[in-house]
PDB file of N, CA and C in Angstrom:
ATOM      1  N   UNK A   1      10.342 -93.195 166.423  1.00  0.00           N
ATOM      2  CA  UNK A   1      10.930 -93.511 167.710  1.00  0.00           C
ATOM      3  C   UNK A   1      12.404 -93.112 167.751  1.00  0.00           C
ATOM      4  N   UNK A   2      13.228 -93.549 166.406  1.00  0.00           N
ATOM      5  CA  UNK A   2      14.107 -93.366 166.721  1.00  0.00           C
ATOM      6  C   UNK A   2      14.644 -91.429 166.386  1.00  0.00           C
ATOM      7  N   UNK A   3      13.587 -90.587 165.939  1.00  0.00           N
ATOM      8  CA  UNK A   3      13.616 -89.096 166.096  1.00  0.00           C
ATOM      9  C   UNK A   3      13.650 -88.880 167.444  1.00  0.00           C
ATOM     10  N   UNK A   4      12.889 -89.530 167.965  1.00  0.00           N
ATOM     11  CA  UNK A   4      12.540 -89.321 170.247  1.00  0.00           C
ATOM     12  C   UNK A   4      13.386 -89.086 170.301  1.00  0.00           C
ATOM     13  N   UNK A   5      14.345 -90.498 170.518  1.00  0.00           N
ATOM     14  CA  UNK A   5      15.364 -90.810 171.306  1.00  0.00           C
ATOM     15  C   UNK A   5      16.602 -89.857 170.889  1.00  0.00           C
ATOM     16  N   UNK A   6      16.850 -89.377 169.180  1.00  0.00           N
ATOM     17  CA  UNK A   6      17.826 -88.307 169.139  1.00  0.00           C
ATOM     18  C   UNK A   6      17.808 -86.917 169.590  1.00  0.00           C
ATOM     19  N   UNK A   7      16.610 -86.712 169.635  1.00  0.00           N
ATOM     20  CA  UNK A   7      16.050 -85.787 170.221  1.00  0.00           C
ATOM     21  C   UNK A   7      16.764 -85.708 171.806  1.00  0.00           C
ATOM     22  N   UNK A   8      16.106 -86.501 172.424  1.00  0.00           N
ATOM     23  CA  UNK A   8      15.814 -86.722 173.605  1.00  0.00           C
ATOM     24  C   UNK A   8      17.820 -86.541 174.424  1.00  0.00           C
ATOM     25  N   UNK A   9      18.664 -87.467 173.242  1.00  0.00           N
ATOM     26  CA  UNK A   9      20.202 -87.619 173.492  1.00  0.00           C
ATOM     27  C   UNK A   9      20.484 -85.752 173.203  1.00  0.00           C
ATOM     28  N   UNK A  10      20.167 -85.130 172.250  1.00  0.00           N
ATOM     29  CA  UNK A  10      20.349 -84.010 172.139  1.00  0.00           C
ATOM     30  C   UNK A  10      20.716 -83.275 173.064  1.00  0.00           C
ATOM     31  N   UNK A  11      18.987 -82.955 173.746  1.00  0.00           N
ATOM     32  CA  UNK A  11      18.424 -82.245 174.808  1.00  0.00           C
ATOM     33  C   UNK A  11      19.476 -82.544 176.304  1.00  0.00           C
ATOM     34  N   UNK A  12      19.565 -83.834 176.565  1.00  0.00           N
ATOM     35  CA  UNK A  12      20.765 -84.329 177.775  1.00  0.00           C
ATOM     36  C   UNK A  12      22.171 -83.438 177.301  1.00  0.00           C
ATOM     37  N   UNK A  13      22.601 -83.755 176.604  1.00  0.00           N
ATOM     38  CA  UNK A  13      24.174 -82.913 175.891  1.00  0.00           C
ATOM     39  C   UNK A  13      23.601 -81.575 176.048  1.00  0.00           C
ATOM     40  N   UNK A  14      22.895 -80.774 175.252  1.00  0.00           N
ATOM     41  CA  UNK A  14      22.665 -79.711 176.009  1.00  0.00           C
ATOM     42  C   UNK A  14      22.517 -79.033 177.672  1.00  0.00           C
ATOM     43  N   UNK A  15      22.102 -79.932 177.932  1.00  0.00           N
ATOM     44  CA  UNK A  15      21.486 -79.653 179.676  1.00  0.00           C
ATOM     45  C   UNK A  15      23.265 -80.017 180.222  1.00  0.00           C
ATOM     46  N   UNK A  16      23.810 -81.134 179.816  1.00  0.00           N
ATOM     47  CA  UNK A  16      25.251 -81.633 180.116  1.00  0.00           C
ATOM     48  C   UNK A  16      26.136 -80.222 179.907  1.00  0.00           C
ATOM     49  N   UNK A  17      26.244 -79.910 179.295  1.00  0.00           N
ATOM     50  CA  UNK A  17      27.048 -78.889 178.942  1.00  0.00           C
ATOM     51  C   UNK A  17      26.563 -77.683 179.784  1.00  0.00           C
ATOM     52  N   UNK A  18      25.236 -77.216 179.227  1.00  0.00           N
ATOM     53  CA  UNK A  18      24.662 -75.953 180.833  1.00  0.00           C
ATOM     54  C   UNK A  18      25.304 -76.368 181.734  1.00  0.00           C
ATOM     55  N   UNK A  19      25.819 -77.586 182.550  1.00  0.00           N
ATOM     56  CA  UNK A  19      25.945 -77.902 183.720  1.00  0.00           C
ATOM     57  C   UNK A  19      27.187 -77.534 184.003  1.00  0.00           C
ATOM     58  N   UNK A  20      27.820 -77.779 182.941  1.00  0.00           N
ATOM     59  CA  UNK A  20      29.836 -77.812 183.500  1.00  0.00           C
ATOM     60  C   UNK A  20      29.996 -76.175 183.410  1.00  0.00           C
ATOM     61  N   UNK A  21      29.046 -75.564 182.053  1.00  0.00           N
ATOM     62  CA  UNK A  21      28.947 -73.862 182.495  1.00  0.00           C
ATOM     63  C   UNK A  21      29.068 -74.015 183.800  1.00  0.00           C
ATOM     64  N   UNK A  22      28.073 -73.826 184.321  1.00  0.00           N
ATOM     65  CA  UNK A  22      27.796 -73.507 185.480  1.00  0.00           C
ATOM     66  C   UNK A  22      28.762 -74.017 186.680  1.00  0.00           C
ATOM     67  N   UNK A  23      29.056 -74.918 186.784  1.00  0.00           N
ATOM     68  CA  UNK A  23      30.469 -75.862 187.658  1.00  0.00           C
ATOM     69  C   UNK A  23      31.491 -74.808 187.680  1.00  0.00           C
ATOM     70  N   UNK A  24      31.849 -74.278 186.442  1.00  0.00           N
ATOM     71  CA  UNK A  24      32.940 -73.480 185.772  1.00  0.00           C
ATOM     72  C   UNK A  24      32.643 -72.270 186.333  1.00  0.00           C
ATOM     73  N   UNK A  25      31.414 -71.333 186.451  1.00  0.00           N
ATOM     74  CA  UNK A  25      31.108 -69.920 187.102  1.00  0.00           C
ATOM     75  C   UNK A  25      31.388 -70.619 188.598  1.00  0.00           C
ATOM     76  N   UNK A  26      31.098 -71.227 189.089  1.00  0.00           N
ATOM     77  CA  UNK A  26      30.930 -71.202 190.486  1.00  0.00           C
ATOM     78  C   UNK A  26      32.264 -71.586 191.275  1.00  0.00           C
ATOM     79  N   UNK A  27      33.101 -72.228 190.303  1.00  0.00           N
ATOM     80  CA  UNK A  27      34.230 -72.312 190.985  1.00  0.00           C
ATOM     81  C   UNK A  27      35.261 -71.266 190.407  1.00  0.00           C
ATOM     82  N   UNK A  28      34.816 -70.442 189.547  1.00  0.00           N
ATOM     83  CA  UNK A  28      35.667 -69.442 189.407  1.00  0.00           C
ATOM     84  C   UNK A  28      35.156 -68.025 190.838  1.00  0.00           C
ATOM     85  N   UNK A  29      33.749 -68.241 190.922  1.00  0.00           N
ATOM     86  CA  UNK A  29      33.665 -67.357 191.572  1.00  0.00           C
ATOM     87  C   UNK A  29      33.654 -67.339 192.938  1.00  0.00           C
ATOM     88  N   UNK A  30      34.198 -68.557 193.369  1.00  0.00           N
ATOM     89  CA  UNK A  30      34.754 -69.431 194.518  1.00  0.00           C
ATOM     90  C   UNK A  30      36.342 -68.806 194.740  1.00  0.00           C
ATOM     91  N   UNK A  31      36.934 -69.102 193.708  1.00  0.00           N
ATOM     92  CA  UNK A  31      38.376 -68.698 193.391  1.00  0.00           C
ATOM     93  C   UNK A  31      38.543 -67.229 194.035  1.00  0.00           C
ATOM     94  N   UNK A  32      37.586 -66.493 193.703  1.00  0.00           N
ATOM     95  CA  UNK A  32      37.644 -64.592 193.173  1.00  0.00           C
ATOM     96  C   UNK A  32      37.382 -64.505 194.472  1.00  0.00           C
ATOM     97  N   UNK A  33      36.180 -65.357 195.838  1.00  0.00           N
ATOM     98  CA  UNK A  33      35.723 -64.818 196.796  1.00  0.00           C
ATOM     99  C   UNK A  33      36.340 -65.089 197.786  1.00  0.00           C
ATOM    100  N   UNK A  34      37.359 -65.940 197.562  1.00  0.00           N
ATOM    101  CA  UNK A  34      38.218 -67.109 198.262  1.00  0.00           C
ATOM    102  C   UNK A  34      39.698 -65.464 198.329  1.00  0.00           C
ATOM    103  N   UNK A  35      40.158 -65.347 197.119  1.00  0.00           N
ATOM    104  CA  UNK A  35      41.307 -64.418 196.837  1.00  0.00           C
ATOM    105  C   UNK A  35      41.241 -62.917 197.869  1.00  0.00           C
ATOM    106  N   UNK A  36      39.722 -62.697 197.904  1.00  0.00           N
ATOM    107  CA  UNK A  36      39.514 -61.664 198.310  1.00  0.00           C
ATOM    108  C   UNK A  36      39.483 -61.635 199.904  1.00  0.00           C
ATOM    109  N   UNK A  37      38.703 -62.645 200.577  1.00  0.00           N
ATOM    110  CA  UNK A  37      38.409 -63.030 201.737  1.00  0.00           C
ATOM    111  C   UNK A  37      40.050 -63.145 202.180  1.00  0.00           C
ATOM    112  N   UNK A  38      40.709 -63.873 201.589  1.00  0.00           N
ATOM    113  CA  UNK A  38      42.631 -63.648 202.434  1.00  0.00           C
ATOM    114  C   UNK A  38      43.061 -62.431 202.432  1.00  0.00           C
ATOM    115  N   UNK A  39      42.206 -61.242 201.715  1.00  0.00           N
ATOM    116  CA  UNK A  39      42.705 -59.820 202.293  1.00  0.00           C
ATOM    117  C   UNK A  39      42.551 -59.247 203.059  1.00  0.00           C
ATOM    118  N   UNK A  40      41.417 -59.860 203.650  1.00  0.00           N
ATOM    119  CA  UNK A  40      40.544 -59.302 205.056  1.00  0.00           C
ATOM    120  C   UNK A  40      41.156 -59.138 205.820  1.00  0.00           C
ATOM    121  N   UNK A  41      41.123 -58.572 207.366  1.00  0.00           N
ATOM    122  CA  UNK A  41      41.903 -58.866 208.784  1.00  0.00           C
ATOM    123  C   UNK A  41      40.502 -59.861 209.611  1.00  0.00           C
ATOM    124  N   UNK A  42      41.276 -60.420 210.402  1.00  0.00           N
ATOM    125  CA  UNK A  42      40.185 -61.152 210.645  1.00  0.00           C
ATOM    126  C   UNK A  42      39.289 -60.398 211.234  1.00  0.00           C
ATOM    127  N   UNK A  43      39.082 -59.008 211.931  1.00  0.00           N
ATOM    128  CA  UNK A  43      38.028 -58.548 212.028  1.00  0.00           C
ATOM    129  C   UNK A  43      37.045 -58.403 211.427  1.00  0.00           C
ATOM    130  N   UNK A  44      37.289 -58.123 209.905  1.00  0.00           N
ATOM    131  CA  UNK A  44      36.693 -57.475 208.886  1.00  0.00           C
ATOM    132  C   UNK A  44      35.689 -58.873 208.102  1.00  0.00           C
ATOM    133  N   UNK A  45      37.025 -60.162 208.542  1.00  0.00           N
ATOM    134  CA  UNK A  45      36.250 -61.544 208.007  1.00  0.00           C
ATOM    135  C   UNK A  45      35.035 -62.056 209.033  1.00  0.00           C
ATOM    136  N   UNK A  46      35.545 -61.830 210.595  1.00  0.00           N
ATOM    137  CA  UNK A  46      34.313 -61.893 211.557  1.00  0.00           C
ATOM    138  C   UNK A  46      33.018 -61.153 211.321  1.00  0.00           C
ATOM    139  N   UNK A  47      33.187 -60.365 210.930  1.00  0.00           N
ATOM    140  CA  UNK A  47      32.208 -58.934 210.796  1.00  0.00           C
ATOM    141  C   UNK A  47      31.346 -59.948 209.519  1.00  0.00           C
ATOM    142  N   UNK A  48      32.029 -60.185 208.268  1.00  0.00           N
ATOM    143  CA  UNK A  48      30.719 -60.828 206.926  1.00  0.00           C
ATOM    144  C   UNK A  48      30.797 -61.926 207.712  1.00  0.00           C
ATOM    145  N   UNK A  49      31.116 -62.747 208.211  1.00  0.00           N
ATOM    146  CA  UNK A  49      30.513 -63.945 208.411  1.00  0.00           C
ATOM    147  C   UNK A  49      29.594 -63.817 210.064  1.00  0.00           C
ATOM    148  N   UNK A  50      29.499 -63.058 210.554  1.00  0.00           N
ATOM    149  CA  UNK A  50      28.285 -62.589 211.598  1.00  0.00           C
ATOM    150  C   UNK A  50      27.133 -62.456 210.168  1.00  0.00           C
ATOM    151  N   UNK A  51      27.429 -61.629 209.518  1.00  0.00           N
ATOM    152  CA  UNK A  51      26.205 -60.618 208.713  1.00  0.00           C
ATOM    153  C   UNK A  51      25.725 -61.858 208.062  1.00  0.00           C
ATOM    154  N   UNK A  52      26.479 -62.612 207.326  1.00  0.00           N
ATOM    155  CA  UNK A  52      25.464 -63.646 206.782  1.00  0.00           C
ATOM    156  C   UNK A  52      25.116 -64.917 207.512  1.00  0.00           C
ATOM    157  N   UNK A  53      25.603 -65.388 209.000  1.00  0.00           N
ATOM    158  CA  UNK A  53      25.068 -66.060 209.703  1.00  0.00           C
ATOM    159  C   UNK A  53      23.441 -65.093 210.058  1.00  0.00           C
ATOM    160  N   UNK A  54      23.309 -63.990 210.077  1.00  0.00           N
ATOM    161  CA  UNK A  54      22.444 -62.870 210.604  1.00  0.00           C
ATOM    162  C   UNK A  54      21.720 -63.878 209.059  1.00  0.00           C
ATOM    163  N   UNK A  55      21.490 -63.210 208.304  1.00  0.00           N
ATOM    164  CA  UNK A  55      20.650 -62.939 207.159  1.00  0.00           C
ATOM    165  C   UNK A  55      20.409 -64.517 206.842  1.00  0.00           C
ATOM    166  N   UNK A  56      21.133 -65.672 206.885  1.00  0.00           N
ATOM    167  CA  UNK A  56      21.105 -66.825 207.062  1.00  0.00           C
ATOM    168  C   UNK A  56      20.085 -67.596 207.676  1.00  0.00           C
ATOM    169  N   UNK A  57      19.819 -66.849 209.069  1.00  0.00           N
ATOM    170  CA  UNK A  57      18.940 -67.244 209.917  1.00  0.00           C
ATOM    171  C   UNK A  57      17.355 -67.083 210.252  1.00  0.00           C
ATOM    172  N   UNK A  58      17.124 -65.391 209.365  1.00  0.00           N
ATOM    173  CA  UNK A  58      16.444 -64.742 208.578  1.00  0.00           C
ATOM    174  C   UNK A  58      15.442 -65.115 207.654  1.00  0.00           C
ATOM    175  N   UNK A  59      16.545 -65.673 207.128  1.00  0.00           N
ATOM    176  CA  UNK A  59      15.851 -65.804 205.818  1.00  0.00           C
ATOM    177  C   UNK A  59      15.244 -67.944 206.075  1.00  0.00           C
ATOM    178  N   UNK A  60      16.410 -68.938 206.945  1.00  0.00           N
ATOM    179  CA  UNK A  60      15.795 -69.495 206.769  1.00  0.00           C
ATOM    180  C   UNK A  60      14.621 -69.874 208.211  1.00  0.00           C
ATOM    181  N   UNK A  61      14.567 -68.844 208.944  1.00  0.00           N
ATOM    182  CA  UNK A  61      12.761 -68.772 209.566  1.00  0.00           C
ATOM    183  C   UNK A  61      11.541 -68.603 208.937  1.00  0.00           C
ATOM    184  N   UNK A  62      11.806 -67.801 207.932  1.00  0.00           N
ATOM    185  CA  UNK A  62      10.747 -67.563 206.899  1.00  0.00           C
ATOM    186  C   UNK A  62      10.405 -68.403 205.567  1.00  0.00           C
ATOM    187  N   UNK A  63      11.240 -69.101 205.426  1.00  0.00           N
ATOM    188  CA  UNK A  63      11.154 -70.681 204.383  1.00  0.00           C
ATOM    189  C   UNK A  63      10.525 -71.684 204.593  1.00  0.00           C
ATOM    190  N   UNK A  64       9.321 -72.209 203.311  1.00  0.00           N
ATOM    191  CA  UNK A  64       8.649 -72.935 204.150  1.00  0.00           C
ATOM    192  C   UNK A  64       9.486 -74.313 204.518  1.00  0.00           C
ATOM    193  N   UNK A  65       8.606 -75.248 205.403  1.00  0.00           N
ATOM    194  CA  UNK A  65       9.956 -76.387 205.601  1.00  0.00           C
ATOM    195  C   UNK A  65      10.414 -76.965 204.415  1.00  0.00           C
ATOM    196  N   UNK A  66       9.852 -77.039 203.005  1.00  0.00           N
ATOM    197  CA  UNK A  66      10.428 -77.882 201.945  1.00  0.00           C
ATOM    198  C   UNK A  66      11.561 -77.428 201.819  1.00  0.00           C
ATOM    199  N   UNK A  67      11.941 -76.498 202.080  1.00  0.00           N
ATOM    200  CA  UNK A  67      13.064 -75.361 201.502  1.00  0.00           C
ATOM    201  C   UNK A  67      14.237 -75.394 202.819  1.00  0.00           C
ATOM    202  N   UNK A  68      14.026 -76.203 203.728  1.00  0.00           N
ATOM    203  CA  UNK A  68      15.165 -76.067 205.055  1.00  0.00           C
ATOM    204  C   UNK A  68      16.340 -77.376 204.635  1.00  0.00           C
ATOM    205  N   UNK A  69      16.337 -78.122 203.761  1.00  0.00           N
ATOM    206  CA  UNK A  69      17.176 -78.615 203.810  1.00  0.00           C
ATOM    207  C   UNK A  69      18.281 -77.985 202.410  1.00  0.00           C
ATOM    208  N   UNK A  70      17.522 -77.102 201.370  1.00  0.00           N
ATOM    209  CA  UNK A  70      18.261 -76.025 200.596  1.00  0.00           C
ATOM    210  C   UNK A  70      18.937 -75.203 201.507  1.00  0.00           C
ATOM    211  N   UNK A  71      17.880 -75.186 202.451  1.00  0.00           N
ATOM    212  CA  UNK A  71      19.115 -73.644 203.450  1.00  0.00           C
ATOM    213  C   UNK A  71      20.305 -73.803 204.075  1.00  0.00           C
ATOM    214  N   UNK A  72      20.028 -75.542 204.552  1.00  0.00           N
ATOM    215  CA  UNK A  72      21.405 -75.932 205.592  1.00  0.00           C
ATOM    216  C   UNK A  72      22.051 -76.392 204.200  1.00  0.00           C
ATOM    217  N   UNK A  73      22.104 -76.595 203.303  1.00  0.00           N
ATOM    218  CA  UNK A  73      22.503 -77.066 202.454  1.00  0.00           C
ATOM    219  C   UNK A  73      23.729 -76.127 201.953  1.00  0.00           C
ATOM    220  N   UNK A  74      23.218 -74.569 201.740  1.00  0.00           N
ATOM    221  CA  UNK A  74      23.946 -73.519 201.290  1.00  0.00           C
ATOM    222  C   UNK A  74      24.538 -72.772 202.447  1.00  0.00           C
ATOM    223  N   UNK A  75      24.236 -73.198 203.885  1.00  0.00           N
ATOM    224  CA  UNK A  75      25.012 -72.493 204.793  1.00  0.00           C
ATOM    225  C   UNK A  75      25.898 -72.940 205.262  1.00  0.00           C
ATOM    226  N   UNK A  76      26.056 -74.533 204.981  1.00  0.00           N
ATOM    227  CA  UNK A  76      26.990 -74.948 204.880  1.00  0.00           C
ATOM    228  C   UNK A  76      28.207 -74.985 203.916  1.00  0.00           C
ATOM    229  N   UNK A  77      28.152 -74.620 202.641  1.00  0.00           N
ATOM    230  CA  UNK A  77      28.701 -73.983 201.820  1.00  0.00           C
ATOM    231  C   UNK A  77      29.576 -72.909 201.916  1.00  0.00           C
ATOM    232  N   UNK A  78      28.809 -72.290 202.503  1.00  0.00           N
ATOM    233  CA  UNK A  78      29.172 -71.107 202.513  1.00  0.00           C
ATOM    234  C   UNK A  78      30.234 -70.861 203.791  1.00  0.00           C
ATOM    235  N   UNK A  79      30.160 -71.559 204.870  1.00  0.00           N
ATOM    236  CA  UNK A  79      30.582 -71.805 206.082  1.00  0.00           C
ATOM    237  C   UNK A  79      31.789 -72.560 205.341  1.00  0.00           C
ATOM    238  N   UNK A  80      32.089 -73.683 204.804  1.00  0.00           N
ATOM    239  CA  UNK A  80      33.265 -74.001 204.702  1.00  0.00           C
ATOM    240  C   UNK A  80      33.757 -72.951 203.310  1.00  0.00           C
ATOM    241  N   UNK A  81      33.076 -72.211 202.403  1.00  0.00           N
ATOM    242  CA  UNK A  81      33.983 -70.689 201.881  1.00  0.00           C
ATOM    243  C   UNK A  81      34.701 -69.984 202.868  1.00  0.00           C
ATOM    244  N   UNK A  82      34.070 -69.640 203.848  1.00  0.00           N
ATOM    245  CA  UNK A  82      34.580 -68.579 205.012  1.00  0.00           C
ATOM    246  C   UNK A  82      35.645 -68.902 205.903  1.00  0.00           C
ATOM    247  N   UNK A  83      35.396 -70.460 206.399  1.00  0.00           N
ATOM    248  CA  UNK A  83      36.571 -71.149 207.422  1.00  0.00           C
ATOM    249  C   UNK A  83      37.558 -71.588 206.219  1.00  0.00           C
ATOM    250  N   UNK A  84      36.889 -72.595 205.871  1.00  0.00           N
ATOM    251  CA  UNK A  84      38.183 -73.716 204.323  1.00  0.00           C
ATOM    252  C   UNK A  84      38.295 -73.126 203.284  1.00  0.00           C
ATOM    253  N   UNK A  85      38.488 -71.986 203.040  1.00  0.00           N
ATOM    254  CA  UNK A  85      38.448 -71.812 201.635  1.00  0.00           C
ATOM    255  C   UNK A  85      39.564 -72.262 200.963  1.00  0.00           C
ATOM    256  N   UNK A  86      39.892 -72.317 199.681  1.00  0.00           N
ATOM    257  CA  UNK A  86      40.749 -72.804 198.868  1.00  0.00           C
ATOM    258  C   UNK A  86      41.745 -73.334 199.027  1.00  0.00           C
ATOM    259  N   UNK A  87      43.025 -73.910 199.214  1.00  0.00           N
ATOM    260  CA  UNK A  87      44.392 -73.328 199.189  1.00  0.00           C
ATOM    261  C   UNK A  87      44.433 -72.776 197.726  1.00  0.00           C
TER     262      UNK A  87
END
């Protein structure tokens, strides 16, 4: 039993750690998309944020419903990248 449970504490610390990876890519690549997007003119920022409201809308008509609250989930995301991004 008590092999399980070290086991088991292991496996969490592993998965714990995958996680802050990942925290760590996404807000770096938040940072990078954020840096880039303030170079835009706002035409150029109107223009991607049409294209992925477009592909947004697309994609979530064709999802079955389990998957519509992932979609508003990430378009909202993505919507405050485009308006709020960083200071």
């Amino acid at each position: 039993m008590k092999n399980l449970i070290a086991e088991l504490l292991v496996r969490l610390a592993e998965k714990e750690e995958e996680s802050k990876e990942l925290v760590a890519q996404v807000e770096a690549l938040e940072i990078v998309v954020t840096a880039l997007l303030r170079k835009l003119d706002s035409n150029q920022l109107q223009q991607i944020n049409t294209s992925i409201s477009e592909a947004m809308h697309t994609a979530s008509t064709s999802m079955a419903p389990d998957y519509t609250k992932d979609a508003s989930m990430l378009e909202n995301y993505i919507q405050r990248l485009l308006n709020h991004p960083r200071q």
